[in-house]
PDB file of N, CA and C in Angstrom:
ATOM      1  N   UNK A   1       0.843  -1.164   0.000  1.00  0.00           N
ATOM      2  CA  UNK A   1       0.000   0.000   0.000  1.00  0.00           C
ATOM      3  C   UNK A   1       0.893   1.233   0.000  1.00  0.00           C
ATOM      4  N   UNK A   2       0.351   2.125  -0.994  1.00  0.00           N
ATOM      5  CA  UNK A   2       1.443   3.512  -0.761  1.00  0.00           C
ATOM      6  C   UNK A   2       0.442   4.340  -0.780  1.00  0.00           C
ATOM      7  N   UNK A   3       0.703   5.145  -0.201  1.00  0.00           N
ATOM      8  CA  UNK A   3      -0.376   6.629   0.012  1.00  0.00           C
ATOM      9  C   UNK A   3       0.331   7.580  -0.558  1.00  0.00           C
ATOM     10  N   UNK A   4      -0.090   8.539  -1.821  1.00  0.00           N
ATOM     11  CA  UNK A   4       0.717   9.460  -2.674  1.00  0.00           C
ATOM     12  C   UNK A   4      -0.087  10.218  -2.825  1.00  0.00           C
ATOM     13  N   UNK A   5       0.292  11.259  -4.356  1.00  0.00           N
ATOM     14  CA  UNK A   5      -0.577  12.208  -4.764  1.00  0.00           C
ATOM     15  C   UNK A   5      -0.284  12.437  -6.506  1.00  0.00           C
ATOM     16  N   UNK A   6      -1.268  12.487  -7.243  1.00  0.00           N
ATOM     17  CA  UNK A   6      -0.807  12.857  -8.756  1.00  0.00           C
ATOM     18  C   UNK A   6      -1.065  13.345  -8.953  1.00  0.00           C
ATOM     19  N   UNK A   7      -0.306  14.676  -9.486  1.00  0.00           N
ATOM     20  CA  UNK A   7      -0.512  16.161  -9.118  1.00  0.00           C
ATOM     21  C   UNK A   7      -1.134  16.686  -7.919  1.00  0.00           C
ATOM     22  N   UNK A   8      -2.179  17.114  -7.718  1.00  0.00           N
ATOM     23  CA  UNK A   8      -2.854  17.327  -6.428  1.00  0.00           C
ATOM     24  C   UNK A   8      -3.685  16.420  -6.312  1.00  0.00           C
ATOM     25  N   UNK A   9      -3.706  15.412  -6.403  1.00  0.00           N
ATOM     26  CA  UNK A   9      -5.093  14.522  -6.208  1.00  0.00           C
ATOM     27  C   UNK A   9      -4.465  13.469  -5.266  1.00  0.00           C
ATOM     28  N   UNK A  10      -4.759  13.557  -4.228  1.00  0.00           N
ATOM     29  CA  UNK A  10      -4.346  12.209  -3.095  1.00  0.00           C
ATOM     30  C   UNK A  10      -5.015  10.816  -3.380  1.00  0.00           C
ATOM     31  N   UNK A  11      -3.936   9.784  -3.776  1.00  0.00           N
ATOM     32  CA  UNK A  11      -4.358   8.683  -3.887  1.00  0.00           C
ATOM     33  C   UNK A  11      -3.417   7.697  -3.183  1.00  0.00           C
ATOM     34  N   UNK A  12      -4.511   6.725  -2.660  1.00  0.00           N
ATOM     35  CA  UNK A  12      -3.804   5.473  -2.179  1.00  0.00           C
ATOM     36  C   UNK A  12      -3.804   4.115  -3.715  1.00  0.00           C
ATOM     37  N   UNK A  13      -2.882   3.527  -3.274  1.00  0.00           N
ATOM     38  CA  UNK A  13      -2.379   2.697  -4.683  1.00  0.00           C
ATOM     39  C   UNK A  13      -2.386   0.977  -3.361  1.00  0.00           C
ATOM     40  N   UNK A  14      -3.200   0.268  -4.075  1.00  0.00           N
ATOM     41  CA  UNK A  14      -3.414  -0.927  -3.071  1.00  0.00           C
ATOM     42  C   UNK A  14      -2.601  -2.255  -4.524  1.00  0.00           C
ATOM     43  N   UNK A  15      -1.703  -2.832  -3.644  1.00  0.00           N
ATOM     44  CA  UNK A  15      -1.694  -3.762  -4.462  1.00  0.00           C
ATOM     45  C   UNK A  15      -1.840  -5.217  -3.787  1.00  0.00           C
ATOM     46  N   UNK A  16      -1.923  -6.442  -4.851  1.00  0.00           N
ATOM     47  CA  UNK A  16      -2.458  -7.624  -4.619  1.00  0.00           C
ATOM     48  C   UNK A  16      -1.688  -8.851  -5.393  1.00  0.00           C
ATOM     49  N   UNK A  17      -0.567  -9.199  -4.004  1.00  0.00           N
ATOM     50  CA  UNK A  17       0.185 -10.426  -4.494  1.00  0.00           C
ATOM     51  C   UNK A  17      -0.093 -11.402  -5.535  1.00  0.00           C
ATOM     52  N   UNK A  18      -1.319 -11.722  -4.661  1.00  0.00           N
ATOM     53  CA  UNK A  18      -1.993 -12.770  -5.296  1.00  0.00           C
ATOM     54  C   UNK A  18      -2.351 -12.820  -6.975  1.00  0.00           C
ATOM     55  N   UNK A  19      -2.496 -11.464  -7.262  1.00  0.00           N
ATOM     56  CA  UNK A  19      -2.891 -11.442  -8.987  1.00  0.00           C
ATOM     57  C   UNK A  19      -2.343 -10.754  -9.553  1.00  0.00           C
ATOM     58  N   UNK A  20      -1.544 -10.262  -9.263  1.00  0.00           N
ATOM     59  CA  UNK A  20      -0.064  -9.573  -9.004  1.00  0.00           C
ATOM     60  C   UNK A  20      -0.711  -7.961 -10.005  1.00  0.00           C
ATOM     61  N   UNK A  21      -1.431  -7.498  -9.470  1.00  0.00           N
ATOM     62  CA  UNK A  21      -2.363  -6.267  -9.902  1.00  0.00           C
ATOM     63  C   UNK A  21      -2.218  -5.079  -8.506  1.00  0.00           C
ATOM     64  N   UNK A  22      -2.385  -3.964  -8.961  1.00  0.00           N
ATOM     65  CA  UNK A  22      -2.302  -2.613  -8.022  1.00  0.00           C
ATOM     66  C   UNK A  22      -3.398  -1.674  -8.807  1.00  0.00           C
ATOM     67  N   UNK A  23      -4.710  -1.099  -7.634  1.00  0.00           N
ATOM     68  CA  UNK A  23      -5.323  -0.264  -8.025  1.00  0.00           C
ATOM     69  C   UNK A  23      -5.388   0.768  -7.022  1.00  0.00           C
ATOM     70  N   UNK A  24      -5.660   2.373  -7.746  1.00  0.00           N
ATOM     71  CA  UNK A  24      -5.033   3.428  -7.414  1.00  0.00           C
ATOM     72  C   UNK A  24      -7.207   3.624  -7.004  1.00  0.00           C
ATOM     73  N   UNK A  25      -7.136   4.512  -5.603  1.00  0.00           N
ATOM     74  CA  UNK A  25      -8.126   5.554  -5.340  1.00  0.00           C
ATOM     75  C   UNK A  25      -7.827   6.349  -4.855  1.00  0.00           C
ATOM     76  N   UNK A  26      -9.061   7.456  -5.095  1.00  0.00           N
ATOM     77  CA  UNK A  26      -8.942   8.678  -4.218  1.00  0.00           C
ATOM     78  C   UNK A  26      -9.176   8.567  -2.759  1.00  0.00           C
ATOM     79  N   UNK A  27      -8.072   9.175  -2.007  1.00  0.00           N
ATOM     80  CA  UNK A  27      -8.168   9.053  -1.262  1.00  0.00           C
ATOM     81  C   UNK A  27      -8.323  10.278   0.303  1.00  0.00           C
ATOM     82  N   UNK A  28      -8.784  11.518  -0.684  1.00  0.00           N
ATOM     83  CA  UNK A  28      -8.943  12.411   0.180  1.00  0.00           C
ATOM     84  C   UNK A  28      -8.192  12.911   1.175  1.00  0.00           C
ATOM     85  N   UNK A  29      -8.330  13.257   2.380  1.00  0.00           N
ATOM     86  CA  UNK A  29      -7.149  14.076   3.142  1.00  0.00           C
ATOM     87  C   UNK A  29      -6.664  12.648   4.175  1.00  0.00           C
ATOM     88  N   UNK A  30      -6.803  11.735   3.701  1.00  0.00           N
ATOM     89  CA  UNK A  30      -6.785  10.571   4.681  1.00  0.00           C
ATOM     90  C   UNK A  30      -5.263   9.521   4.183  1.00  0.00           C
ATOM     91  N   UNK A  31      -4.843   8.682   5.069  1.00  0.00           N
ATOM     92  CA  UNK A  31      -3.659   8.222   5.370  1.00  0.00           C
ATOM     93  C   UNK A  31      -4.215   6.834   5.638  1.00  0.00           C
ATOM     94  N   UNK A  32      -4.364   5.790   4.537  1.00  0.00           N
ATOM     95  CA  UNK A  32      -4.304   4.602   4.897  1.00  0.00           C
ATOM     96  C   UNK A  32      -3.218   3.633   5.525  1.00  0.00           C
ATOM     97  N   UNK A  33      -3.424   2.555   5.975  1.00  0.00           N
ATOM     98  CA  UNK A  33      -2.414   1.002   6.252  1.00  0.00           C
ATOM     99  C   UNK A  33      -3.149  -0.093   6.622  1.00  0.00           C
ATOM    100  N   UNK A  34      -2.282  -1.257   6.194  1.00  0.00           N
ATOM    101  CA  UNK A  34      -3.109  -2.379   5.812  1.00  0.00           C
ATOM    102  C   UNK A  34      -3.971  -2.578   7.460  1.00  0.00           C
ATOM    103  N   UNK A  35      -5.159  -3.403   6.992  1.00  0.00           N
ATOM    104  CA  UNK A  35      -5.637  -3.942   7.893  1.00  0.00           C
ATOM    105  C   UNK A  35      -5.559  -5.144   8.408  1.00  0.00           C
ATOM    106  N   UNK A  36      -6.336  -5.768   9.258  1.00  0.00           N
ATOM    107  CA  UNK A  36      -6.273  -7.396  10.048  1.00  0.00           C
ATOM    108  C   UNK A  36      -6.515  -8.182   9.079  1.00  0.00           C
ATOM    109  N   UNK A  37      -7.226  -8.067   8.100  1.00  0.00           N
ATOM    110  CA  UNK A  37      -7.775  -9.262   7.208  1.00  0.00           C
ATOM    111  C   UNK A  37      -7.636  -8.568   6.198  1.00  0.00           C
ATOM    112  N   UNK A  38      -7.651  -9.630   4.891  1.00  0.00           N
ATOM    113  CA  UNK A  38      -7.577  -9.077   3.345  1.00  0.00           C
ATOM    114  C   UNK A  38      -9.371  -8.710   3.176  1.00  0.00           C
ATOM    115  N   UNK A  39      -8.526  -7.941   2.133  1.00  0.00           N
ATOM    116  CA  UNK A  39      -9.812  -6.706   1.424  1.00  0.00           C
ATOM    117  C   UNK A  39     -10.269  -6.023   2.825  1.00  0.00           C
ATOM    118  N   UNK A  40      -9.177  -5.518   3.619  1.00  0.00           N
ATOM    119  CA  UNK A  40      -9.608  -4.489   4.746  1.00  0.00           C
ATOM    120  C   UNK A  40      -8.704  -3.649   4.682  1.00  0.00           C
ATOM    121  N   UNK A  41      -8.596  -2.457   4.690  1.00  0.00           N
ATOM    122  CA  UNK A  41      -8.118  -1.131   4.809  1.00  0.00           C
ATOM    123  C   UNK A  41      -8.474  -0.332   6.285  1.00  0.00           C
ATOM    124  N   UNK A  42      -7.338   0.632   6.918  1.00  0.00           N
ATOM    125  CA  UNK A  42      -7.576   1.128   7.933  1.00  0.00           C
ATOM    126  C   UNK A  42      -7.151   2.877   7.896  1.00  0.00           C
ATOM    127  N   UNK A  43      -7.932   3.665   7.833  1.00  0.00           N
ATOM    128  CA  UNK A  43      -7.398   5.103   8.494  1.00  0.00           C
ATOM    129  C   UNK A  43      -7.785   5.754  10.074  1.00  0.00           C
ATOM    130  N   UNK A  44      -7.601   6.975   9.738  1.00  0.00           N
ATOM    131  CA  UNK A  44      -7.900   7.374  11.191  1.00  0.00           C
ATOM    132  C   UNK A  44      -9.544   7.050  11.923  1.00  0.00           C
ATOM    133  N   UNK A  45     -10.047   7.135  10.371  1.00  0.00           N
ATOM    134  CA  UNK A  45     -11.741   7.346  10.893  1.00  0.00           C
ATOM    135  C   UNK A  45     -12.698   5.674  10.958  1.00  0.00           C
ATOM    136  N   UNK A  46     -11.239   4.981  11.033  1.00  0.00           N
ATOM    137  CA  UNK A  46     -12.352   3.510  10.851  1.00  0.00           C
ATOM    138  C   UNK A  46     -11.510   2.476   9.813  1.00  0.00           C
ATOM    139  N   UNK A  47     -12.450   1.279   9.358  1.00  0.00           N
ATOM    140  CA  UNK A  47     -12.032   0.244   9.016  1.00  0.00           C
ATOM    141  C   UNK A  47     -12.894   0.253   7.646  1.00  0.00           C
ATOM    142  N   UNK A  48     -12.126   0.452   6.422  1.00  0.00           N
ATOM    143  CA  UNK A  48     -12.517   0.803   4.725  1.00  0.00           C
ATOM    144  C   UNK A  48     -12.165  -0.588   4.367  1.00  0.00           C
ATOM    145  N   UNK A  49     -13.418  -1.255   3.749  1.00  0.00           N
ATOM    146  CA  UNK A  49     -13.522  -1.995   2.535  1.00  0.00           C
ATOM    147  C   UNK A  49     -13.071  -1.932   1.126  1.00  0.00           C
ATOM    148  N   UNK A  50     -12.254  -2.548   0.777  1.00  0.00           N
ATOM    149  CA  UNK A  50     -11.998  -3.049  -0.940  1.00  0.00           C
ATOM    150  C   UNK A  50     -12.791  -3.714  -1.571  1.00  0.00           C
ATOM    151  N   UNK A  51     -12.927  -2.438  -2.883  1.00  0.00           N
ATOM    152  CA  UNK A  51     -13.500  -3.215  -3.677  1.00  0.00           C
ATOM    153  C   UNK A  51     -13.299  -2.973  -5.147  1.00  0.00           C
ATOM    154  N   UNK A  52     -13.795  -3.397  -6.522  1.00  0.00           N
ATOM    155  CA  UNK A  52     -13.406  -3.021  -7.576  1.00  0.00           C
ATOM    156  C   UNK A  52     -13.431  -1.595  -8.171  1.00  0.00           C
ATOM    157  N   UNK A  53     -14.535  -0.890  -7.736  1.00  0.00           N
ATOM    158  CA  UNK A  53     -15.443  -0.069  -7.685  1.00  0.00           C
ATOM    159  C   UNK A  53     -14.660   1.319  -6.575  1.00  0.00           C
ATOM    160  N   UNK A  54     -14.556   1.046  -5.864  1.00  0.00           N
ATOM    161  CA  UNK A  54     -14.198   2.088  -4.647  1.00  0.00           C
ATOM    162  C   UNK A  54     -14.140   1.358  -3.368  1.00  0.00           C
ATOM    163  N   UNK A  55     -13.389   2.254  -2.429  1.00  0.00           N
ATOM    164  CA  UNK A  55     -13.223   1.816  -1.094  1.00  0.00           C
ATOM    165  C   UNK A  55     -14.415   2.196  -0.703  1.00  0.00           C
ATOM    166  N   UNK A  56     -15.081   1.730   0.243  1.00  0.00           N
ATOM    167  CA  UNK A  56     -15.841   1.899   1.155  1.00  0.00           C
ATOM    168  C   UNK A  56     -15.405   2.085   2.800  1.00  0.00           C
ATOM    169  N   UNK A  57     -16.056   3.211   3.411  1.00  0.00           N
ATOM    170  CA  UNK A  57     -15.784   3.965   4.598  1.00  0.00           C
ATOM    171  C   UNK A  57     -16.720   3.104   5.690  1.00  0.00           C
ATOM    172  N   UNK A  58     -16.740   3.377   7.434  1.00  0.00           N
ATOM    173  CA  UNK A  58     -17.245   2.974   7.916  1.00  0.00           C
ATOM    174  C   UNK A  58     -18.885   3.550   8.152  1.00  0.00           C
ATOM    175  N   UNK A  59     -18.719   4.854   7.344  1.00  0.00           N
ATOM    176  CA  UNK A  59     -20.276   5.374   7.413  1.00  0.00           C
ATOM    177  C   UNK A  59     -20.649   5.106   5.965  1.00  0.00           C
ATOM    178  N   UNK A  60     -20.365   3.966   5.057  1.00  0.00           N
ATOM    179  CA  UNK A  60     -20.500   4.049   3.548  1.00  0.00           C
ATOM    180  C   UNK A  60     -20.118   5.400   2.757  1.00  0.00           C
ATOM    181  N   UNK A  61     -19.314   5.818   3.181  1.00  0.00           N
ATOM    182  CA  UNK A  61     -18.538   6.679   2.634  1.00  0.00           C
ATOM    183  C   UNK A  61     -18.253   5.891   1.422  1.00  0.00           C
ATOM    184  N   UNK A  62     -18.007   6.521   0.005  1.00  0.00           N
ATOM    185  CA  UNK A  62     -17.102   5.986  -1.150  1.00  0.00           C
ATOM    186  C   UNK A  62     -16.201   7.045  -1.621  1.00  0.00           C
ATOM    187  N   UNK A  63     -14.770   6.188  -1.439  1.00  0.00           N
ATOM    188  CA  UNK A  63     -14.171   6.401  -2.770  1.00  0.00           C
ATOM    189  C   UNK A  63     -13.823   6.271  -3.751  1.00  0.00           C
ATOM    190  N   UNK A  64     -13.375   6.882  -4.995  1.00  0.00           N
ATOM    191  CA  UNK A  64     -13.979   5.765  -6.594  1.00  0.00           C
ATOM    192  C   UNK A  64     -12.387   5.566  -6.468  1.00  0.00           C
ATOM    193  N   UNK A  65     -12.370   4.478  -7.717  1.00  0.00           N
ATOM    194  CA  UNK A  65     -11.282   3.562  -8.225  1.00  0.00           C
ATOM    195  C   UNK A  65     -11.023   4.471  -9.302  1.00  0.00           C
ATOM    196  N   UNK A  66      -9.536   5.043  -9.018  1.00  0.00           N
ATOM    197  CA  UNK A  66      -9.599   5.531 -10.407  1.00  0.00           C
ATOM    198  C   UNK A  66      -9.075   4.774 -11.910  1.00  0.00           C
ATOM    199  N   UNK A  67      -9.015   5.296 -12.959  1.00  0.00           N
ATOM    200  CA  UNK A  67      -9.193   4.147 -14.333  1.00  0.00           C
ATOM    201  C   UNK A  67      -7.532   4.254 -14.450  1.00  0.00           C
ATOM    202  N   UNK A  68      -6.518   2.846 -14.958  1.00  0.00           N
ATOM    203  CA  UNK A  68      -5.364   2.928 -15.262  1.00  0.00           C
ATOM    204  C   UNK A  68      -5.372   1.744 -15.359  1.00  0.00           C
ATOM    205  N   UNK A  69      -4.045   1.299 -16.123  1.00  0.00           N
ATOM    206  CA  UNK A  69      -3.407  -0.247 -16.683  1.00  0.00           C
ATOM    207  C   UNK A  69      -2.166   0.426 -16.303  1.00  0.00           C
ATOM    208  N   UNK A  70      -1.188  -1.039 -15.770  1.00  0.00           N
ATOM    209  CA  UNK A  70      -0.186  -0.890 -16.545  1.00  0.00           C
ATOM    210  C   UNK A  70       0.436  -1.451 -17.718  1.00  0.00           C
ATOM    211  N   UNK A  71       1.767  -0.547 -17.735  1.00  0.00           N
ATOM    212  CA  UNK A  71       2.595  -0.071 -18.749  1.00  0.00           C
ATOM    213  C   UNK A  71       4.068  -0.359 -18.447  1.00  0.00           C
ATOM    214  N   UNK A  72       4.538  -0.864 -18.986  1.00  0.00           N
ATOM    215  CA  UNK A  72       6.403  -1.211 -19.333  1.00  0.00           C
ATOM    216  C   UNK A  72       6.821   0.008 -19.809  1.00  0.00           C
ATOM    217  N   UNK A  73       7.992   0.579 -19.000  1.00  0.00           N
ATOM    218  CA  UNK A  73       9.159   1.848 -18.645  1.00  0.00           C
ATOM    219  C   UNK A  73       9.047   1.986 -20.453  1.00  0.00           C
ATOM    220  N   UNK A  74       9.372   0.788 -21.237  1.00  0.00           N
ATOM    221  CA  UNK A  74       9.942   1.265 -22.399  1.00  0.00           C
ATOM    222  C   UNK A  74       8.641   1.630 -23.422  1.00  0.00           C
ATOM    223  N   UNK A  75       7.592   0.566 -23.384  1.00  0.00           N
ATOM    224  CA  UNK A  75       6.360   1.339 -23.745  1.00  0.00           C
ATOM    225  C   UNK A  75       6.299   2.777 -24.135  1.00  0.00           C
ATOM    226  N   UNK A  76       6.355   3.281 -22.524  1.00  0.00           N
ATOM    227  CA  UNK A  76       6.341   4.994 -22.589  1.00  0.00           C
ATOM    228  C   UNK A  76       6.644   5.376 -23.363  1.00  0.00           C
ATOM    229  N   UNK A  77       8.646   5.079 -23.161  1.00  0.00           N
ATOM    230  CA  UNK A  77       9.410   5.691 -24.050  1.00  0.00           C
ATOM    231  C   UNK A  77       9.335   5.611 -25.457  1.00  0.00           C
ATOM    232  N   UNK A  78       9.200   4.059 -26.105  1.00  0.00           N
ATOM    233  CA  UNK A  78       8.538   4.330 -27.467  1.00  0.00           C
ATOM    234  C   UNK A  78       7.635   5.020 -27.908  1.00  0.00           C
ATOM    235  N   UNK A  79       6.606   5.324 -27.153  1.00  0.00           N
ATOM    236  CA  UNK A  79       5.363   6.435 -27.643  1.00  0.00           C
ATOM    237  C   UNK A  79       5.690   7.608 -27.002  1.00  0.00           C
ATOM    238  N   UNK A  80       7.112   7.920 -26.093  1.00  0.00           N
ATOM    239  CA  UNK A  80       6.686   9.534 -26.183  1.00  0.00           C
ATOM    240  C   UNK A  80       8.627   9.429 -26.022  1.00  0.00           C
ATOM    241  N   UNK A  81       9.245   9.630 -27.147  1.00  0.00           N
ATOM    242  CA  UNK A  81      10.551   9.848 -26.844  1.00  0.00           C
ATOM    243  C   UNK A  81      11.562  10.839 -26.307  1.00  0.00           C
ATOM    244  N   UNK A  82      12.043  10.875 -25.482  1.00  0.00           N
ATOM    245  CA  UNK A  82      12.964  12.359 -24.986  1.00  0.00           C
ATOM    246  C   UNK A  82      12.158  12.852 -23.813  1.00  0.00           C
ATOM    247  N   UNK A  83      11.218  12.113 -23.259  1.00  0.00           N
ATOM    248  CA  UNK A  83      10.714  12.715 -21.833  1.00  0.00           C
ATOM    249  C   UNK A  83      10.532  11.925 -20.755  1.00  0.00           C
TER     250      UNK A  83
END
């Protein structure tokens, strides 16, 4: 789990051994870390659910999943050269 920001937009980035996949949400002014059990998330305000869709808060709060794949370093570089 990493808690970041792209450009100004705070997102947590969750990833998953098991399917060897990482998805990025918004994550508002908040500071996740893993929880007791899988597909559990923890911040200050409670115990957030994973899901495909968005995290879910302990008052059903949502946050959305935002849209991305990845991409191989050189990918990039073939479609955008010199940056």
């Amino acid at each position: 789990m990493v808690n970041d920001s792209v450009g100004d937009l705070p997102v947590v980035l969750i990833g998953d051994a098991k399917s060897e996949t990482v998805r990025a949400y918004e994550r508002g002014n908040r500071t996740f870390s893993a929880g007791g059990s899988a597909g559990e998330i923890l911040s200050g305000d409670g115990s957030w659910t994973i899901t495909e869709e968005a995290l879910i808060g302990p008052k059903s709060e949502r946050l959305q999943r935002l849209a991305g794949h990845n991409l191989f370093w050189f990918a990039w570089q073939n479609q955008f050269p010199g940056k």
